[in-house]
N, C-alpha and C. Protein backbone atom coordinates (compact mmCIF):
# COMPACT_ATOMS: atom_id res chain seq x y z
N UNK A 1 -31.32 -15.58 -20.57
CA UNK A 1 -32.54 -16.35 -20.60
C UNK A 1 -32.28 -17.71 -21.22
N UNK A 2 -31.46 -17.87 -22.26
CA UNK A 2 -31.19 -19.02 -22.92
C UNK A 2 -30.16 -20.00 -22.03
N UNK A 3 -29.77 -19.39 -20.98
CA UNK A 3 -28.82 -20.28 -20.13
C UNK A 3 -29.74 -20.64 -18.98
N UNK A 4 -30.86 -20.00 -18.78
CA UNK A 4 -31.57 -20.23 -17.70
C UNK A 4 -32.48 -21.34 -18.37
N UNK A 5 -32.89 -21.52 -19.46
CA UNK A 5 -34.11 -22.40 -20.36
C UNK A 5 -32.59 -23.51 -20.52
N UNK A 6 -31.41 -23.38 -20.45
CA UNK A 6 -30.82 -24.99 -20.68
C UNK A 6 -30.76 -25.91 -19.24
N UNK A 7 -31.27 -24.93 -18.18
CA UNK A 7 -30.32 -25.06 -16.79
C UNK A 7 -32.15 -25.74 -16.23
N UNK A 8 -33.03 -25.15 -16.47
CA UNK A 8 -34.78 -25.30 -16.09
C UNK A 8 -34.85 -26.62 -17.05
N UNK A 9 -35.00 -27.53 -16.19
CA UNK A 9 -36.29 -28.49 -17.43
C UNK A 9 -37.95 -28.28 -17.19
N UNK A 10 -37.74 -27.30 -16.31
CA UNK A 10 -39.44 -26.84 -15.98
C UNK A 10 -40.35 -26.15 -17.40
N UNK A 11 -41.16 -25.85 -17.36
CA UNK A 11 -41.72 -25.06 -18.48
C UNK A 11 -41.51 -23.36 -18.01
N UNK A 12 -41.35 -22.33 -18.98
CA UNK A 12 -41.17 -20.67 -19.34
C UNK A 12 -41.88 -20.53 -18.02
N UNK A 13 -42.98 -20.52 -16.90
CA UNK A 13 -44.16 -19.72 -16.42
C UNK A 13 -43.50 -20.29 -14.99
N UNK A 14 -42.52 -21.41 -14.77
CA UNK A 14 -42.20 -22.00 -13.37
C UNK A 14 -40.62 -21.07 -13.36
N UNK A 15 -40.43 -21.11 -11.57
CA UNK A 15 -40.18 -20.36 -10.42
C UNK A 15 -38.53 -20.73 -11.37
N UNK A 16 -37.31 -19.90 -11.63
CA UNK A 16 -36.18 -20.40 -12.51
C UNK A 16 -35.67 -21.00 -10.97
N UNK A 17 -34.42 -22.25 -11.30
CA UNK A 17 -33.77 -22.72 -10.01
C UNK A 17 -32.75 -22.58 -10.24
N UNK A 18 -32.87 -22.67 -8.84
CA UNK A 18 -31.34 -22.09 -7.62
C UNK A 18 -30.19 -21.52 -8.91
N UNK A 19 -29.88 -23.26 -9.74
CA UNK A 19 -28.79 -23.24 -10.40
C UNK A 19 -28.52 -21.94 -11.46
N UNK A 20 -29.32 -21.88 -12.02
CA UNK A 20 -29.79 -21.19 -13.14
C UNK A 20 -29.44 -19.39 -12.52
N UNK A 21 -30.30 -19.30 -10.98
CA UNK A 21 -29.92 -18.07 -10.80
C UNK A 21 -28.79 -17.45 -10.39
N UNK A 22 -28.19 -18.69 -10.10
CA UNK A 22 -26.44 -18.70 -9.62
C UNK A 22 -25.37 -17.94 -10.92
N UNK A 23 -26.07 -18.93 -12.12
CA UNK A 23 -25.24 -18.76 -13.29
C UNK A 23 -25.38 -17.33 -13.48
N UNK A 24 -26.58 -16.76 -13.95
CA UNK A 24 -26.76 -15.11 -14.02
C UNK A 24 -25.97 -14.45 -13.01
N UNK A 25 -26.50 -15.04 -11.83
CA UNK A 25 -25.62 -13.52 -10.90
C UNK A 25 -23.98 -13.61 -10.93
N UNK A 26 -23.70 -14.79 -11.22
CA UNK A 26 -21.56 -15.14 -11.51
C UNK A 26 -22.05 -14.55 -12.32
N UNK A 27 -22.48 -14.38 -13.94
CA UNK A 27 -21.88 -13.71 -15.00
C UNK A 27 -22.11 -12.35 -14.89
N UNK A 28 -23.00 -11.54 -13.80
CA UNK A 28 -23.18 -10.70 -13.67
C UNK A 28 -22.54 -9.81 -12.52
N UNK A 29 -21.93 -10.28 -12.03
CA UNK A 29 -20.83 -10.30 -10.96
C UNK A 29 -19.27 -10.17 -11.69
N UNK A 30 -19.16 -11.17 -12.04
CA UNK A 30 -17.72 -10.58 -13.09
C UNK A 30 -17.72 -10.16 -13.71
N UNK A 31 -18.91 -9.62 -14.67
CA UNK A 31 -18.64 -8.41 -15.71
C UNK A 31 -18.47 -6.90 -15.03
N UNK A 32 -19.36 -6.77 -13.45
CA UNK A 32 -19.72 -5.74 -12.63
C UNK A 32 -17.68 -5.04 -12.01
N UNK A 33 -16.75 -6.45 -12.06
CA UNK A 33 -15.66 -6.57 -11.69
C UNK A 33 -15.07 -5.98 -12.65
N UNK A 34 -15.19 -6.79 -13.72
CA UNK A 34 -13.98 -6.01 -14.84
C UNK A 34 -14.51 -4.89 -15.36
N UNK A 35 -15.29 -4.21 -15.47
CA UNK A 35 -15.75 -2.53 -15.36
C UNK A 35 -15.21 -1.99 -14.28
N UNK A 36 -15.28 -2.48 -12.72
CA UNK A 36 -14.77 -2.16 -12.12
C UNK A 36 -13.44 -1.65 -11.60
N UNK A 37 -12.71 -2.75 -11.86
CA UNK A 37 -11.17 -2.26 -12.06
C UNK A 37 -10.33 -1.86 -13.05
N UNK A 38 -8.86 -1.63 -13.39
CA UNK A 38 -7.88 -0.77 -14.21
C UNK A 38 -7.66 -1.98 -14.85
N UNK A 39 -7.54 -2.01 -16.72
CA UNK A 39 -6.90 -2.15 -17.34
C UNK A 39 -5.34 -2.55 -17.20
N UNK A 40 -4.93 -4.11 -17.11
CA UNK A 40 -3.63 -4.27 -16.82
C UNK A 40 -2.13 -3.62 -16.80
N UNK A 41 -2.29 -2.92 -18.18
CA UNK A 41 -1.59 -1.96 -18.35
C UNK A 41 -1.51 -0.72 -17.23
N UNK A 42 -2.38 0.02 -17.30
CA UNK A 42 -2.41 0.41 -16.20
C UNK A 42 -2.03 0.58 -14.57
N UNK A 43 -2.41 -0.85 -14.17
CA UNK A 43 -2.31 -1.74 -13.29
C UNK A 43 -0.92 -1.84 -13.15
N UNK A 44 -0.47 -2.76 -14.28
CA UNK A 44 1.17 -2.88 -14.17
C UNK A 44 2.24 -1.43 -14.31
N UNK A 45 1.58 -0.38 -14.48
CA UNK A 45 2.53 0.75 -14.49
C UNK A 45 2.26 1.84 -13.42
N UNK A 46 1.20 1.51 -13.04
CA UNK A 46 0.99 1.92 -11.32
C UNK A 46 1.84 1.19 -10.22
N UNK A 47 2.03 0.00 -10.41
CA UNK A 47 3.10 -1.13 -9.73
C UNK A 47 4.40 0.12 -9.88
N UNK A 48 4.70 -0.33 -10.94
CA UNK A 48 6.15 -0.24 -11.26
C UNK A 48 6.65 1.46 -10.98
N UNK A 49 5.66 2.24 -11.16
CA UNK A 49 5.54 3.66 -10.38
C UNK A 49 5.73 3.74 -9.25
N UNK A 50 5.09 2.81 -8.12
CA UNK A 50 5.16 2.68 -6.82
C UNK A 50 6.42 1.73 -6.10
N UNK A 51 6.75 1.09 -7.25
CA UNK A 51 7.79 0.65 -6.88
C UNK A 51 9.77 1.36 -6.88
N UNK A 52 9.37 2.19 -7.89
CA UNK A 52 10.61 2.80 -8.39
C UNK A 52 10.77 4.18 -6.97
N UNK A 53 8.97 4.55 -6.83
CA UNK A 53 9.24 5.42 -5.73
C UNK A 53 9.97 4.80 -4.13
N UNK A 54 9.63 3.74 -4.27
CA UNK A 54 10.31 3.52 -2.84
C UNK A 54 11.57 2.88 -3.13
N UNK A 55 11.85 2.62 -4.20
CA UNK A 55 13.48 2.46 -4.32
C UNK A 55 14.39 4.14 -4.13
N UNK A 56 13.30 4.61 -4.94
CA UNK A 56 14.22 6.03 -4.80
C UNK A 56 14.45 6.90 -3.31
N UNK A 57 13.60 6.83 -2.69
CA UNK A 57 13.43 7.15 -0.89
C UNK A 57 14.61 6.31 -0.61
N UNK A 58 14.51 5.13 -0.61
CA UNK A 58 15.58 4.32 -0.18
C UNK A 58 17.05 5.04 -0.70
N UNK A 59 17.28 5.36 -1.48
CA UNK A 59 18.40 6.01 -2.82
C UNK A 59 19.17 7.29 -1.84
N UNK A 60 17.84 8.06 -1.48
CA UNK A 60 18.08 8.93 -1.35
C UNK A 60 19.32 9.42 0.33
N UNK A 61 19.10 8.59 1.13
CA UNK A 61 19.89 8.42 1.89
C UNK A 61 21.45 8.01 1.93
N UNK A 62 21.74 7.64 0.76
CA UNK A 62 22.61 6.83 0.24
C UNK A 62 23.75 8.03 -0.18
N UNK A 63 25.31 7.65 -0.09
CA UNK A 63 26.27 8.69 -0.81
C UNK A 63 27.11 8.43 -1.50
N UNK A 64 27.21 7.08 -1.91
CA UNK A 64 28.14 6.11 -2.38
C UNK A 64 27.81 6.53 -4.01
N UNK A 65 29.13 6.55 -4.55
CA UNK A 65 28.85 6.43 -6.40
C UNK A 65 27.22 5.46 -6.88
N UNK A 66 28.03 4.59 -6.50
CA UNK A 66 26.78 3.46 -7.07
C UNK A 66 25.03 3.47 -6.95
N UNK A 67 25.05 4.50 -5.60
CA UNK A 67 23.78 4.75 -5.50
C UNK A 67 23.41 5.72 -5.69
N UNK A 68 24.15 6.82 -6.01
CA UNK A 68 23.89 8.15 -6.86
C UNK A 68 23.62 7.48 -8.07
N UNK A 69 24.62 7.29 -8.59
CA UNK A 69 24.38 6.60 -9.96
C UNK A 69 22.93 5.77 -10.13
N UNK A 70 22.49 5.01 -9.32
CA UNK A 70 21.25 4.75 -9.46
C UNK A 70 20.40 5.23 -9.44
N UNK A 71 20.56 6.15 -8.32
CA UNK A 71 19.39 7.58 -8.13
C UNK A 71 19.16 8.08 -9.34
N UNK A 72 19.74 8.40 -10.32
CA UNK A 72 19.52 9.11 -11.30
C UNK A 72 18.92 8.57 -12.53
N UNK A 73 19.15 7.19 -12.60
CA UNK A 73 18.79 6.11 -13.37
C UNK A 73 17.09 5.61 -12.63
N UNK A 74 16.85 5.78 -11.84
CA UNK A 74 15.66 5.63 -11.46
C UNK A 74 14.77 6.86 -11.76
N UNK A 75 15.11 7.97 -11.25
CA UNK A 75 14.93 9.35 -11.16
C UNK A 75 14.14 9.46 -12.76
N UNK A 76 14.90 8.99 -13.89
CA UNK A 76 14.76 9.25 -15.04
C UNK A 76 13.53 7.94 -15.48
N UNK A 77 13.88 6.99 -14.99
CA UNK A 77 12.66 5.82 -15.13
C UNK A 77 11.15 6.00 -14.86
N UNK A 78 11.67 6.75 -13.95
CA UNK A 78 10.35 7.26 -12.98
C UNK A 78 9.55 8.64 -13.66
N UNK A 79 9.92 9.26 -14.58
CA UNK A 79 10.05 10.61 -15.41
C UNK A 79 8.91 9.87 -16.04
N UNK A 80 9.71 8.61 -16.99
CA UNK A 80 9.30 8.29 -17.98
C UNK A 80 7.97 7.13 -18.15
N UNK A 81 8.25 6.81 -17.07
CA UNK A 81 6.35 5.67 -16.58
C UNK A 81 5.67 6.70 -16.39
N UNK A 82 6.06 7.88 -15.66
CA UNK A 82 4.85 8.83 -15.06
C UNK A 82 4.58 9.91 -16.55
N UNK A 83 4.93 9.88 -17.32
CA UNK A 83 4.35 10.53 -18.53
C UNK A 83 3.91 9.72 -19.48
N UNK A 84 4.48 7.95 -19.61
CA UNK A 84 3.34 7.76 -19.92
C UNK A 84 1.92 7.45 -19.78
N UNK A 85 2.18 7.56 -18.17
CA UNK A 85 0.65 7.09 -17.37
C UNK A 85 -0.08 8.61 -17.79
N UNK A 86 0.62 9.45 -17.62
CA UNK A 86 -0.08 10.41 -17.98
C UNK A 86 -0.81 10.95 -19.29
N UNK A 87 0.11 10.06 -20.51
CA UNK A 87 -0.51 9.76 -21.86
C UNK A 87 -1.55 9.22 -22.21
N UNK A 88 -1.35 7.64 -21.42
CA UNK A 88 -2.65 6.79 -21.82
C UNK A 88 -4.09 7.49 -20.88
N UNK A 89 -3.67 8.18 -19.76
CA UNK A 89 -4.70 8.65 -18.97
C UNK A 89 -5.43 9.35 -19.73
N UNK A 90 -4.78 10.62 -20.33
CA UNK A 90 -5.52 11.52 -21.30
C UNK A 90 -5.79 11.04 -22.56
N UNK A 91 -5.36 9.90 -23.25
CA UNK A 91 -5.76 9.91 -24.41
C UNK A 91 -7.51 9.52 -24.09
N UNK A 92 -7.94 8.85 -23.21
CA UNK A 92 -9.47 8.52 -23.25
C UNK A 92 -9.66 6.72 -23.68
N UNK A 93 -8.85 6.21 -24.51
CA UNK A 93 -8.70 4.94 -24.95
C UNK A 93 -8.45 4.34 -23.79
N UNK A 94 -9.88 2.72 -24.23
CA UNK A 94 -9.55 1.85 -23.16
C UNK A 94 -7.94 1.07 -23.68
N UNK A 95 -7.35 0.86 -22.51
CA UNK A 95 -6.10 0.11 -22.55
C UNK A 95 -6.02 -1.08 -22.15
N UNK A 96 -5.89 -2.49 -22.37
CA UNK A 96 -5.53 -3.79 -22.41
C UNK A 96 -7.25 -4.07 -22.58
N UNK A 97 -7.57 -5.29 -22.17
CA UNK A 97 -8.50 -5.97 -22.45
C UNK A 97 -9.35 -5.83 -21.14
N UNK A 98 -10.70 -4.78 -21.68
CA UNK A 98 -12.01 -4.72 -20.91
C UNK A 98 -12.85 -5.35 -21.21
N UNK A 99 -14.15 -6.25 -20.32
CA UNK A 99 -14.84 -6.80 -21.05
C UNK A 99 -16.45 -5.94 -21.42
């Protein structure tokens, strides 16, 4: 209301304008967003989950030392993002910055 009374030079009882109702529905629009989506953290370890999986598909075709050797080094990376996604999931705590 106080952004709509800086944005109106009309008086309290006139029709609020255009501008004014613009401002409400943006701030009400991006707050509707960041409720909406995951916590960066999150976000970034869902990436990096999805990413390690298709390195490892890729891996897996492979017979050479070097890509065994990687296989397993991923294999274990992949262990260890996916338990802690599974940590922060269950603890209930919001993670990075919600507004």
């Amino acid at each position: 209301m106080i952004s709509c009374r800086l944005q109106c030079p009309v008086h309290l009882g006139a029709i609020l304008s255009d501008k004014a109702i613009d401002l409400v529905d943006e701030a009400a629009s991006s707050l509707r967003l960041a409720q909406e989506s995951k916590p960066d953290e999150l976000e970034t370890l869902d990436r990096e989950i999805i990413t390690l999986q298709i390195e490892l598909e890729s891996l897996k075709k492979e017979t050479d030392v070097f890509s065994v050797e990687r296989r397993l080094k991923v294999e274990d990376d992949l262990k260890i993002r996916n338990k802690k996604l599974r940590t922060l999931l269950q603890s209930g705590k919001p993670v990075g910055p919600m507004v």
